[in-house]
Protein backbone atom coordinates (compact mmCIF):
# COMPACT_ATOMS: atom_id res chain seq x y z
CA UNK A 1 0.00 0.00 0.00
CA UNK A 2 1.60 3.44 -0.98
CA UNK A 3 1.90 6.28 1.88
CA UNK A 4 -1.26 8.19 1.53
CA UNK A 5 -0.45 12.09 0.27
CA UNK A 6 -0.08 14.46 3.44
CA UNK A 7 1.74 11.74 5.09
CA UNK A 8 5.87 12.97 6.86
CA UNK A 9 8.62 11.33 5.63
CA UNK A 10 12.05 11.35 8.21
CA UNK A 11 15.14 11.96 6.43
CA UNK A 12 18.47 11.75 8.26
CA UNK A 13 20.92 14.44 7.30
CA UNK A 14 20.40 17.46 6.52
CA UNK A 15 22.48 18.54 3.61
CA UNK A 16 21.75 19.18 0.41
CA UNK A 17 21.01 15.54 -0.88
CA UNK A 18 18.34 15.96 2.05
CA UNK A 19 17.28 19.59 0.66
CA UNK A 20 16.61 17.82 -3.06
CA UNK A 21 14.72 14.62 -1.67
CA UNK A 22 12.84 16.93 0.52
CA UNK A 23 11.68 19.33 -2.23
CA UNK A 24 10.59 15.68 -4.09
CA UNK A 25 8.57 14.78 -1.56
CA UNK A 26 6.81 17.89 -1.46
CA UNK A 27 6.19 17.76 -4.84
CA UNK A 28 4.23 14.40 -4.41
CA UNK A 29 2.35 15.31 -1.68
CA UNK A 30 4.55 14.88 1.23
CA UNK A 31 5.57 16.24 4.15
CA UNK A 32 8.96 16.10 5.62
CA UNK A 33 11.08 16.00 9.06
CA UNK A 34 14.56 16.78 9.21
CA UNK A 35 17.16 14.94 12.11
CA UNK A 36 20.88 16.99 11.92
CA UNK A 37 22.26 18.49 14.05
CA UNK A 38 23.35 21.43 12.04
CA UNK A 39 20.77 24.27 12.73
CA UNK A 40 19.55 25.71 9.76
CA UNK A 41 20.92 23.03 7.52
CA UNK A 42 20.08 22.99 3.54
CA UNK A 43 17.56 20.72 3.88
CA UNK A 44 15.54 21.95 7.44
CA UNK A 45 15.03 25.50 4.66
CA UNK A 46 12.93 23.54 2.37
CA UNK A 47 11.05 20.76 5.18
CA UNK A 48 8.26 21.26 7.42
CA UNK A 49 10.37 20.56 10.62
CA UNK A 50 13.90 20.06 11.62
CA UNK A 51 14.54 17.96 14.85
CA UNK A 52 18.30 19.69 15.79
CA UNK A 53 20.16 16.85 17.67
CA UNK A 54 23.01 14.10 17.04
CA UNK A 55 22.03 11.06 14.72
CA UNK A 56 22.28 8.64 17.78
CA UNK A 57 20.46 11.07 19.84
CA UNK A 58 18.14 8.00 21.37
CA UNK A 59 15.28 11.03 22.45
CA UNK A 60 15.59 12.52 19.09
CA UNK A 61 15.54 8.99 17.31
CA UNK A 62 11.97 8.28 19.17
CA UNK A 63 10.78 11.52 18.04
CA UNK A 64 11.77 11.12 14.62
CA UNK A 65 9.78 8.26 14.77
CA UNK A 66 6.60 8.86 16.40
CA UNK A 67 6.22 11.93 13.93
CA UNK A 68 7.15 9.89 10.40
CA UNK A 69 5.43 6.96 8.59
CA UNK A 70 8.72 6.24 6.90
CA UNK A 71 12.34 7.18 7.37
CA UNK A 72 14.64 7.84 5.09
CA UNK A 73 18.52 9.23 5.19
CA UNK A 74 21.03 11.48 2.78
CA UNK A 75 24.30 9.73 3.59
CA UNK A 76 25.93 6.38 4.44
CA UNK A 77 27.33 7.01 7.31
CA UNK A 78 24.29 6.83 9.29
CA UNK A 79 24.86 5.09 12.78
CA UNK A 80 23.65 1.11 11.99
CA UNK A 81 22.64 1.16 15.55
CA UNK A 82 20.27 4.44 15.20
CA UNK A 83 18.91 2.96 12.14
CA UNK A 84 18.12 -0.75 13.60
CA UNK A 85 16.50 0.91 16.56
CA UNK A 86 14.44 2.95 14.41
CA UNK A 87 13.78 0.50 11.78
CA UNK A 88 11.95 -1.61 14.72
CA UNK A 89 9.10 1.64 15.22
CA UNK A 90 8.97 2.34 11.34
CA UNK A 91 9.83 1.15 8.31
CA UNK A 92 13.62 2.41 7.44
CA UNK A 93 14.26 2.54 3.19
CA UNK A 94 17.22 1.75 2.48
CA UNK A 95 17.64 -1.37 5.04
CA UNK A 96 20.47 -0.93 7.97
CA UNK A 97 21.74 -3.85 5.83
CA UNK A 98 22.20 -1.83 3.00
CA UNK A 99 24.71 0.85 5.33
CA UNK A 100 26.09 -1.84 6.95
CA UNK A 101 27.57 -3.49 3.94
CA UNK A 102 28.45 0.04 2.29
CA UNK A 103 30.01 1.51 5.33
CA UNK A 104 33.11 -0.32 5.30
CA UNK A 105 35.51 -0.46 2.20
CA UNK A 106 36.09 -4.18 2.81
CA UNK A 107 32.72 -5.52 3.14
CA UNK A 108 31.35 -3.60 0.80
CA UNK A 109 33.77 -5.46 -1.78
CA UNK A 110 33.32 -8.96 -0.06
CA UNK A 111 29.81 -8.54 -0.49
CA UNK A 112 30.22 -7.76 -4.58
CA UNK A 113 32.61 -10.72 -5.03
CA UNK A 114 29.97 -12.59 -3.26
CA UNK A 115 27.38 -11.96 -5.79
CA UNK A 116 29.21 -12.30 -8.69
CA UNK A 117 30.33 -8.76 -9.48
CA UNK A 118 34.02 -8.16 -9.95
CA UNK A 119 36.06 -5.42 -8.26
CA UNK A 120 39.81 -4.27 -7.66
CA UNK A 121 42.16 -6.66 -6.01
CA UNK A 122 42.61 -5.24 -2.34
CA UNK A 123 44.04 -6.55 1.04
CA UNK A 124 42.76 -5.22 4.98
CA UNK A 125 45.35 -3.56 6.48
CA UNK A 126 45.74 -2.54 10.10
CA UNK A 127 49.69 -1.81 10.71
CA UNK A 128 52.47 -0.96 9.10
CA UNK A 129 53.82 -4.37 8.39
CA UNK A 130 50.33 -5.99 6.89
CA UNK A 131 50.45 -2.42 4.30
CA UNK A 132 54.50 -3.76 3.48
CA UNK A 133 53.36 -7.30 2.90
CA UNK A 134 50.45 -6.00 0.53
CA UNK A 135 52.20 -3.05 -1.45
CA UNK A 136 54.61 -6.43 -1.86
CA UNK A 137 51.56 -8.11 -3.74
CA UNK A 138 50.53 -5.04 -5.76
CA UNK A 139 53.78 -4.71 -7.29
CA UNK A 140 54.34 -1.51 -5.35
CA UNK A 141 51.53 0.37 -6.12
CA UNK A 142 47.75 1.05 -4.50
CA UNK A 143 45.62 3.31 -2.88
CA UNK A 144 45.23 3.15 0.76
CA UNK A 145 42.28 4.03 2.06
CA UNK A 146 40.60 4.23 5.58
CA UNK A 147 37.77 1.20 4.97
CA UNK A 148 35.15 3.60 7.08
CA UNK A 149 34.28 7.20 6.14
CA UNK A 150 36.64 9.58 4.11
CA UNK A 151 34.41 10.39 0.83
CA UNK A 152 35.43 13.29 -2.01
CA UNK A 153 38.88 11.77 -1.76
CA UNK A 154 39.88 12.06 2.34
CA UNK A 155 41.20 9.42 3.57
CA UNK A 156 43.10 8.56 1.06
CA UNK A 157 47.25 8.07 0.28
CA UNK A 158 48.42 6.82 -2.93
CA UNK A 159 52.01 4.34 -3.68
CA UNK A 160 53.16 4.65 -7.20
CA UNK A 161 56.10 1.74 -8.16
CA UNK A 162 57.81 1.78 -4.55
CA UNK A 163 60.18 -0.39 -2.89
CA UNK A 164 57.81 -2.45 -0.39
CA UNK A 165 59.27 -1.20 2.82
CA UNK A 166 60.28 2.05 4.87
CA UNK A 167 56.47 2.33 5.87
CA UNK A 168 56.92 2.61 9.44
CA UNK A 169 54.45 5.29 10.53
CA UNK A 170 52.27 5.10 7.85
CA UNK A 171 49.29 3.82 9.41
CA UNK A 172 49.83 6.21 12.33
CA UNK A 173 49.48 8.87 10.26
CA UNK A 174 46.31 7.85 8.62
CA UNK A 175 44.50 7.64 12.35
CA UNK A 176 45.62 3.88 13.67
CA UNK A 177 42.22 2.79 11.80
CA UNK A 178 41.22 -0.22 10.04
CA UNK A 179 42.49 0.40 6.55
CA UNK A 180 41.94 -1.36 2.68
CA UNK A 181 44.96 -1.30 -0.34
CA UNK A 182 43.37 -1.66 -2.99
CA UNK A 183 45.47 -2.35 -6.75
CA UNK A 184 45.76 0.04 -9.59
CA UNK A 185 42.90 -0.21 -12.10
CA UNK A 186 43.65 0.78 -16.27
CA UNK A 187 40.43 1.94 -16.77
CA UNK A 188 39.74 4.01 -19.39
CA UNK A 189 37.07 6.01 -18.00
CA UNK A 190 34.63 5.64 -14.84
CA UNK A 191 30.79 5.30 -15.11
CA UNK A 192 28.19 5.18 -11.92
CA UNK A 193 24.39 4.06 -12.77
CA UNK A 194 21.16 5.44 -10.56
CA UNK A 195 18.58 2.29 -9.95
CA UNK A 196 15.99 2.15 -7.81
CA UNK A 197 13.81 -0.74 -6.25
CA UNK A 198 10.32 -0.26 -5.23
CA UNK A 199 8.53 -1.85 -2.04
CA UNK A 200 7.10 -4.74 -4.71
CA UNK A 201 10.42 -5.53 -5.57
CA UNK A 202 9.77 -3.69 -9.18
CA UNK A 203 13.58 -2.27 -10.52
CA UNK A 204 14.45 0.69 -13.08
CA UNK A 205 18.19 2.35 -13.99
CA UNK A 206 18.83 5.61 -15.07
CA UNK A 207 21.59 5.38 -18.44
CA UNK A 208 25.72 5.11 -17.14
CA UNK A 209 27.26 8.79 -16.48
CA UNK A 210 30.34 9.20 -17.19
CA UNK A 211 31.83 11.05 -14.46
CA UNK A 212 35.56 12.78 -14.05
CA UNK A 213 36.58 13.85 -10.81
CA UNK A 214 39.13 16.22 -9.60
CA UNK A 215 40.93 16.24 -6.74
CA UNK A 216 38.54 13.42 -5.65
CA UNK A 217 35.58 15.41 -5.87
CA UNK A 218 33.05 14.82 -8.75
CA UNK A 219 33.30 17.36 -11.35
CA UNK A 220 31.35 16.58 -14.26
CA UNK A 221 28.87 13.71 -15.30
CA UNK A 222 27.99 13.50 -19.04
CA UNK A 223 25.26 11.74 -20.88
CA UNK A 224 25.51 9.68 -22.86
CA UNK A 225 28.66 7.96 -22.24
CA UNK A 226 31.28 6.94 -24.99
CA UNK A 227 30.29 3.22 -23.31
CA UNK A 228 29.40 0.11 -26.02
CA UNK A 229 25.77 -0.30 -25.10
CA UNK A 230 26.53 -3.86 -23.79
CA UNK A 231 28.45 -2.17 -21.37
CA UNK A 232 25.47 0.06 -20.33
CA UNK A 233 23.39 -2.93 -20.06
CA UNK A 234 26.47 -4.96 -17.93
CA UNK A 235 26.18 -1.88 -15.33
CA UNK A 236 22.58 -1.78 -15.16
CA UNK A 237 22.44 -5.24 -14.66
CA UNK A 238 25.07 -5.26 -11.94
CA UNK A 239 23.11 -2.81 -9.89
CA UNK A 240 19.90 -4.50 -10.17
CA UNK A 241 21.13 -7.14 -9.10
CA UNK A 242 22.68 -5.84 -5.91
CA UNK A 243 19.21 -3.94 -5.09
CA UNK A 244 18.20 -7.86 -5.25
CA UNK A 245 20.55 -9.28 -2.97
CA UNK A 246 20.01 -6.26 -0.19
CA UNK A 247 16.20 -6.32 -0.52
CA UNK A 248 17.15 -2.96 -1.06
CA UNK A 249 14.08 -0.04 -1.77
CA UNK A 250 15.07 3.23 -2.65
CA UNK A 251 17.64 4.97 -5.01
CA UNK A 252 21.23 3.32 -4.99
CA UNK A 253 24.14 4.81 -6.75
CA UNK A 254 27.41 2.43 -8.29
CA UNK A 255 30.20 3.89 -9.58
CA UNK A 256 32.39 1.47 -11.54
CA UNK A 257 35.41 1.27 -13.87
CA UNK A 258 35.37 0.82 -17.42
CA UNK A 259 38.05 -1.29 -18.76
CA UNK A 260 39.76 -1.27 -22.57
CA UNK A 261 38.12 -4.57 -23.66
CA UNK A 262 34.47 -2.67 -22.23
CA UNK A 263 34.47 -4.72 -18.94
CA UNK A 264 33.60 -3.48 -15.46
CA UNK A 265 35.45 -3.78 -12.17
CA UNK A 266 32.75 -1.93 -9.52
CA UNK A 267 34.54 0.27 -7.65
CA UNK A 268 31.90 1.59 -4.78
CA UNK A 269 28.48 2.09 -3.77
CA UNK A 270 26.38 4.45 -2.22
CA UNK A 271 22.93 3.49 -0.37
CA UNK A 272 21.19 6.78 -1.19
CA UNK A 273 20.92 9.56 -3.78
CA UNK A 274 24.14 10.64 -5.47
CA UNK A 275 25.89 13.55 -6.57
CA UNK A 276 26.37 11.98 -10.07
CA UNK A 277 22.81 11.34 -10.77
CA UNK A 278 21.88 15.15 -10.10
CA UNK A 279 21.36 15.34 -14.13
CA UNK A 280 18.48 13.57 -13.68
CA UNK A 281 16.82 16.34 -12.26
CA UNK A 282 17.56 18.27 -15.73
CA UNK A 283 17.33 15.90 -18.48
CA UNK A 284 14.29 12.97 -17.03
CA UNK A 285 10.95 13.58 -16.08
CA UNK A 286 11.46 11.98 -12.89
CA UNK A 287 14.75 13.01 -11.08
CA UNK A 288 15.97 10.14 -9.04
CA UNK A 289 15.22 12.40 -6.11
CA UNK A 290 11.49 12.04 -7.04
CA UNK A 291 12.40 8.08 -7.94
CA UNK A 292 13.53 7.82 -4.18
CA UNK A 293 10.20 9.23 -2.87
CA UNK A 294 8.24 7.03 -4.95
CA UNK A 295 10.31 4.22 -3.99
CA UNK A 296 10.37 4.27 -0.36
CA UNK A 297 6.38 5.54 -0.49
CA UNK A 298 5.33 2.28 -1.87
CA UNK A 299 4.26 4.48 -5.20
CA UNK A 300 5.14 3.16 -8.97
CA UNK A 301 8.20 4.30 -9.94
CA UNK A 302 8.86 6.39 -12.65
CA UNK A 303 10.32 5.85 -15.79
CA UNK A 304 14.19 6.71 -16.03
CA UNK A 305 14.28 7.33 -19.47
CA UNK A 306 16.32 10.43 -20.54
CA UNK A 307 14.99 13.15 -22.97
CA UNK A 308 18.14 15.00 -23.52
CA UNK A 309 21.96 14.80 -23.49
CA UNK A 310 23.33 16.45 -20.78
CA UNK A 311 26.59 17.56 -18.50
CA UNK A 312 26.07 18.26 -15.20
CA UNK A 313 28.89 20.24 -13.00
CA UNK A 314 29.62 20.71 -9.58
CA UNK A 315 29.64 24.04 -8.23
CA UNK A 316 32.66 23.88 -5.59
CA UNK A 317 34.25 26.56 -3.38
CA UNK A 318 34.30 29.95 -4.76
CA UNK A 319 33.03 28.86 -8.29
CA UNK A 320 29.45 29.77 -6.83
CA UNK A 321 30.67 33.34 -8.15
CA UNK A 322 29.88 31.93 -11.94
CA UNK A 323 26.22 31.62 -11.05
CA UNK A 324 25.54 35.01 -12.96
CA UNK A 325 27.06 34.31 -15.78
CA UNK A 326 25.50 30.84 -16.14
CA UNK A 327 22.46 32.07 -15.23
CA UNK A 328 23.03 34.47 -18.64
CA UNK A 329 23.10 30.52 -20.46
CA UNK A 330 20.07 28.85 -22.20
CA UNK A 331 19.15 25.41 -21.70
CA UNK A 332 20.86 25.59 -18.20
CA UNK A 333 19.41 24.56 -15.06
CA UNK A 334 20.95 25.36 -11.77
CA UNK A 335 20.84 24.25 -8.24
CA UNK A 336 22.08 26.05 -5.15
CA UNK A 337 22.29 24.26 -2.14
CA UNK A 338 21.41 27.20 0.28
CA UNK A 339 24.92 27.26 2.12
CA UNK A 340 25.87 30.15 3.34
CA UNK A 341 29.72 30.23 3.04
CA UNK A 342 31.24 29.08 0.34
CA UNK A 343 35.12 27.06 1.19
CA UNK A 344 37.65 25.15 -1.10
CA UNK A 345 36.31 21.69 -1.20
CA UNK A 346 32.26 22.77 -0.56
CA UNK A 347 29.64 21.74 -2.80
CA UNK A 348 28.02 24.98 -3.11
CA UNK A 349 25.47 24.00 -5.72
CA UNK A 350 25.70 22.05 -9.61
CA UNK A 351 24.29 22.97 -13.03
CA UNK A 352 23.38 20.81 -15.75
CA UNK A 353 23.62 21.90 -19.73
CA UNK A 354 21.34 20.01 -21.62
CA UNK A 355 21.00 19.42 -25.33
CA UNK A 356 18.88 17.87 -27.91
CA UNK A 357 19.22 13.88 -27.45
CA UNK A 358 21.78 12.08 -29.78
């Protein structure tokens, strides 16, 4: 049964992938209720209510759930705990499961070997010895990464063709946390798909964008991508079936590597909305903000096709001083994310230029 209009939807988080699924849900009918403890967030400027507290505030958890028929969140690294308690008072889209599996780097890839979808080669590391032993196996090379948090590129140290040794420290300096190498990929460009799964198990993907990032932060995502269409269809495939395997409802994004013979090593994935689906909102009639609503509402879900080609770019730092000038642009839409100082690094806001469909 879908959530009758008038009805509040709880997100967690209160940025602006909370602003954009709140302004969905209003859209279809919807109320919504903010939990952040940022006052005045993106998203608490566009919802009915914001509840200002800590995610594992246990008072503020009850409250989020007394006042919502379904809860929802912006970002993956959601408490498990806060979203298993709640997920006992009301239903929780995308499952704890689902954050549970995506908020650590190795068994998020565990979990894709497990169901049949290949990734990088990469080795748990916890001290400074395990990280010589694997650099050893990797010929040298790899990124290390902390296996929980760090997103937009923190977290992060790269090895290029050294000796396997003289890393005494290393892991110190990264925080004395659990930590992933993972092997150089030769990809020859990187792709992410948008699916969604629906409370009767009903799928749909949005086409591959091809995304380029700088500085580890997603800069631009273009449609179509210069992908073989069997590629497309390997991608979409993949992600359907890991909404399958999580009994997953809601959007999920999956960014993956393309390799020279067209094949795909998966790199990550994200249990929510995602920056490089924000074209949709441009060039779809259904955004996959809306798709999320409809999704975790119990409603149909809408049809992903795309009407246009498209590049959509992030607006980062002080580049939030173009938005004249792109305003000034035809077939330009633009989205500011109602923050109110802009620093190196931010995601101020994104555009997308769209054009006639190829």
């Amino acid at each position: 049964m879908s959530l009758p209009a008038g009805s509040t939807i709880g997100i967690i988080g209160g940025g602006q992938l909370g602003r954009m699924l709140a302004v969905a849900a209003a859209r279809l009918g919807y109320r919504t209720i903010i939990l952040e403890p940022q006052a005045d967030c993106p998203a608490a400027q566009v919802a009915n209510r914001q509840i200002t507290a800590a995610y594992d505030d246990a008072d503020a958890l009850a409250e989020l759930a007394a006042a919502s028929a379904v809860v929802t969140y912006e970002f993956e690294n959601v408490p498990v705990a806060a979203a298993s308690a709640l997920a006992a008072k009301v239903p929780v889209y995308p499952p704890p499961r689902a954050l549970e599996v995506a908020q650590d780097r190795v068994a998020e890839k565990q979990f894709l070997n497990g169901i049949g979808i290949k990734t990088a080669d990469f080795r748990a590391v916890d001290n400074d010895d395990e990280l010589t032993a694997a650099l050893r196996e990797f010929s040298g090379s790899g990124i290390l990464k902390t296996r929980r948090m760090g997103y937009d590129g923190k977290g992060q140290r790269v090895f290029r063709n050294m000796e396997t040794g003289g890393f005494a420290g290393t892991c110190e300096a990264m925080g004395n946390v659990p930590l992933i190498l993972e092997s150089f990929i030769a990809f020859e460009r990187e792709i992410s798909v948008i699916a969604a799964r629906g409370l009767d198990g009903a799928a749909a993907a949005y086409d591959p964008a091809e995304n380029v990032h700088r500085d580890g932060i997603l800069h631009t995502s273009t449609l179509p991508a210069q992908i073989r269409l069997e590629t497309a269809a390997a991608a979409q495939a993949a992600a359907a079936k890991i909404l399958s395997a999580l009994d997953y409802v809601g959007v999920i994004g999956v960014e993956f590597f393309v390799l020279a013979d067209g094949s795909l090593l998966a790199n990550e994935m994200a249990p929510r909305v995602h920056n490089s689906g924000h074209w949709t909102e441009a060039a779809c009639i259904a955004s996959q903000f809306e798709q999320h609503i409809r999704a975790i509402a119990g409603l149909p879900l809408a049809n992903p096709g795309r009407h246009s080609t498209c590049v959509m770019e992030n607006l980062i730092g002080d580049d939030v001083l173009r938005v004249p000038a792109l305003l000034a642009e035809p077939d330009l839409m633009l989205h500011l994310y109602g923050k109110a100082e802009a620093r190196p690094g931010r995601k101020m806001g994104h555009f997308t230029r769209i054009g006639r469909r190829s």
